[in-house]
Protein backbone atom coordinates (compact mmCIF):
# COMPACT_ATOMS: atom_id res chain seq x y z
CA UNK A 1 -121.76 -28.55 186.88
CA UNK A 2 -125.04 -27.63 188.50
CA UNK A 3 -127.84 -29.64 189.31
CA UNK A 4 -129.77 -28.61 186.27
CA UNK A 5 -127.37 -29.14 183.97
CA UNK A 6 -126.68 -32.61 185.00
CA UNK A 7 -130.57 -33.50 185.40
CA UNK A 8 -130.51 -32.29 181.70
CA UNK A 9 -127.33 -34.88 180.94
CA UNK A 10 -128.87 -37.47 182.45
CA UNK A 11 -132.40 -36.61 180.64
CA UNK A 12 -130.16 -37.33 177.48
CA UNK A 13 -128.38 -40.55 179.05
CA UNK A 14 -131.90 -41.75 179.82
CA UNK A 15 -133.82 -40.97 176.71
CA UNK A 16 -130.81 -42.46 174.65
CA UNK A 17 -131.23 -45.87 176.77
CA UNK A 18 -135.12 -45.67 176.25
CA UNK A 19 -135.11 -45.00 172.25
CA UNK A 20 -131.69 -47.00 171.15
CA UNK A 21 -131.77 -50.14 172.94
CA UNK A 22 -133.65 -53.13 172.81
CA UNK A 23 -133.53 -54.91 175.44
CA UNK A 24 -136.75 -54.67 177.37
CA UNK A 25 -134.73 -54.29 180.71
CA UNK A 26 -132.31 -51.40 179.23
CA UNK A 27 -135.31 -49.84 178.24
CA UNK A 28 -137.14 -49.48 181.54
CA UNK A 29 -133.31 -48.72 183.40
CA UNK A 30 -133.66 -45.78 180.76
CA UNK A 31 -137.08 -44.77 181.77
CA UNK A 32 -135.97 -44.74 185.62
CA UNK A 33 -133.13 -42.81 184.60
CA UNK A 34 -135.66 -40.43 182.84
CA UNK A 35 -137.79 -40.32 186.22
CA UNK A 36 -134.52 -39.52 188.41
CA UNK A 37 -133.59 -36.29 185.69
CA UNK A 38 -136.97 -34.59 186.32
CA UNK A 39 -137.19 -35.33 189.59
CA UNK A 40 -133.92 -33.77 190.06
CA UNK A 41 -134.78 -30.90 187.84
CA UNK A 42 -138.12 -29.89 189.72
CA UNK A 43 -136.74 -29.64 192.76
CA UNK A 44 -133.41 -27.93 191.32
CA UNK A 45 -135.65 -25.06 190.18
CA UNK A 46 -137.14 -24.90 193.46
CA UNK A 47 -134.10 -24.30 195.62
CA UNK A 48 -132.56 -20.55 196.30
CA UNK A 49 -128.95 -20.37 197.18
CA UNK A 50 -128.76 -19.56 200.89
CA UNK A 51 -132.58 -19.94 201.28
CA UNK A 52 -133.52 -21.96 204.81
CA UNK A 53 -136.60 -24.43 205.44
CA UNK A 54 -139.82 -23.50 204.61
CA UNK A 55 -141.00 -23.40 208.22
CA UNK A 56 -142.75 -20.51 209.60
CA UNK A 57 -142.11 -19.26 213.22
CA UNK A 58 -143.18 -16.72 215.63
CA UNK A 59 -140.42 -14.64 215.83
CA UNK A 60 -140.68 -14.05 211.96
CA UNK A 61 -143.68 -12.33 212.19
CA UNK A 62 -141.94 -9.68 213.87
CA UNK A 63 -138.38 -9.76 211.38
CA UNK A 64 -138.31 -9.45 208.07
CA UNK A 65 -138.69 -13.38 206.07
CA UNK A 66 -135.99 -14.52 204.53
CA UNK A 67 -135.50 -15.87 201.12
CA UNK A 68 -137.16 -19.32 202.25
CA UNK A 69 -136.84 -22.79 199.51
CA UNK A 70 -140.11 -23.51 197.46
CA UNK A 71 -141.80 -26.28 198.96
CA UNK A 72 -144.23 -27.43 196.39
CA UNK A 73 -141.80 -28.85 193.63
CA UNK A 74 -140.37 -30.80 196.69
CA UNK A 75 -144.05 -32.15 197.41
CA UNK A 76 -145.19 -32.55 193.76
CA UNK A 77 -141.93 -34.52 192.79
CA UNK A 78 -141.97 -36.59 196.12
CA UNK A 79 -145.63 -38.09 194.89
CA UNK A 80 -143.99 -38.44 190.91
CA UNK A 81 -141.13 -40.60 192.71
CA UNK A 82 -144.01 -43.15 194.19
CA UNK A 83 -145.30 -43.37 191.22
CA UNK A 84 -142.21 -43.55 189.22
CA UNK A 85 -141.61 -46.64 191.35
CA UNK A 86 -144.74 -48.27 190.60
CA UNK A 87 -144.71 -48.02 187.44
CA UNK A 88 -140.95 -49.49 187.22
CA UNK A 89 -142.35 -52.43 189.53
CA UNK A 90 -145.55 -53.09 186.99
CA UNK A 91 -143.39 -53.14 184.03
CA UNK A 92 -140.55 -55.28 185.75
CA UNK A 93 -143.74 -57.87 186.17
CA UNK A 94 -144.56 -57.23 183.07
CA UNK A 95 -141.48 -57.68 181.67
CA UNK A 96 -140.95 -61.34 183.87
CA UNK A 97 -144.04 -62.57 182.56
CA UNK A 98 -143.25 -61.66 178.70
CA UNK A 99 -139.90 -63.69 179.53
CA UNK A 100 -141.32 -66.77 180.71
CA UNK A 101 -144.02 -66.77 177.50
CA UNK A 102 -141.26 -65.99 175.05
CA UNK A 103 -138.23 -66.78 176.32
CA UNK A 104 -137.07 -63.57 175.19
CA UNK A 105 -136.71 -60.17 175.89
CA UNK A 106 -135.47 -58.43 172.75
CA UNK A 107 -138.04 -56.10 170.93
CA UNK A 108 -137.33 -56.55 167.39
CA UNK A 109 -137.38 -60.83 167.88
CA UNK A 110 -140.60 -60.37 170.12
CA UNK A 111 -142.19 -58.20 167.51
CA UNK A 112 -141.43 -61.45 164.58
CA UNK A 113 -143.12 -63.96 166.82
């Protein structure tokens, strides 16, 4: 199985927890989940079988480059994990502070009350 095909499988895993469950702690595992899928997908696209560091020296100036890995999914999906993590840490607060008001962290008995 290769990375993208499993950061697709666990796209599915983590939608399915997000949509079908409703506990509000399920629901932000699934959204984590969801974060670690495209994470993993970006920077699946932007490797190259056999390609080395993106790291330019002098002596490849004079040879030929070879294939070299893309850095920029690695950079754009290294800022979406920090903020992946933030928001899981806002709506784990957020999700404390609903349970000591209600005593209760299902969505359909939250949305009665």
């Amino acid at each position: 199985m290769t990375p993208i095909h499993f950061s697709i499988l666990l796209f599915f895993i983590g939608l399915y927890g997000v949509v079908n469950k409703n506990n509000l702690i399920k629901k932000i595992i699934g959204l984590t989940i969801l974060n670690g899928s495209t994470v993993l997908f970006f920077i699946s696209i932007g490797y190259f079988e056999n390609g080395i560091a993106p790291i330019f020296q002098k002596d490849m100036l004079k040879n030929p480059v070879p294939v070299m890995v893309n850095p920029v999914p690695q950079a754009l999906m290294l800022t979406a994990i920090v903020i992946g993590v933030s928001v899981t840490a806002l709506a784990l607060a957020l999700i404390v502070k609903i349970y000591e008001e209600y005593k209760n962290l299902d969505i359909q008995q939250l949305s009665k009350e």
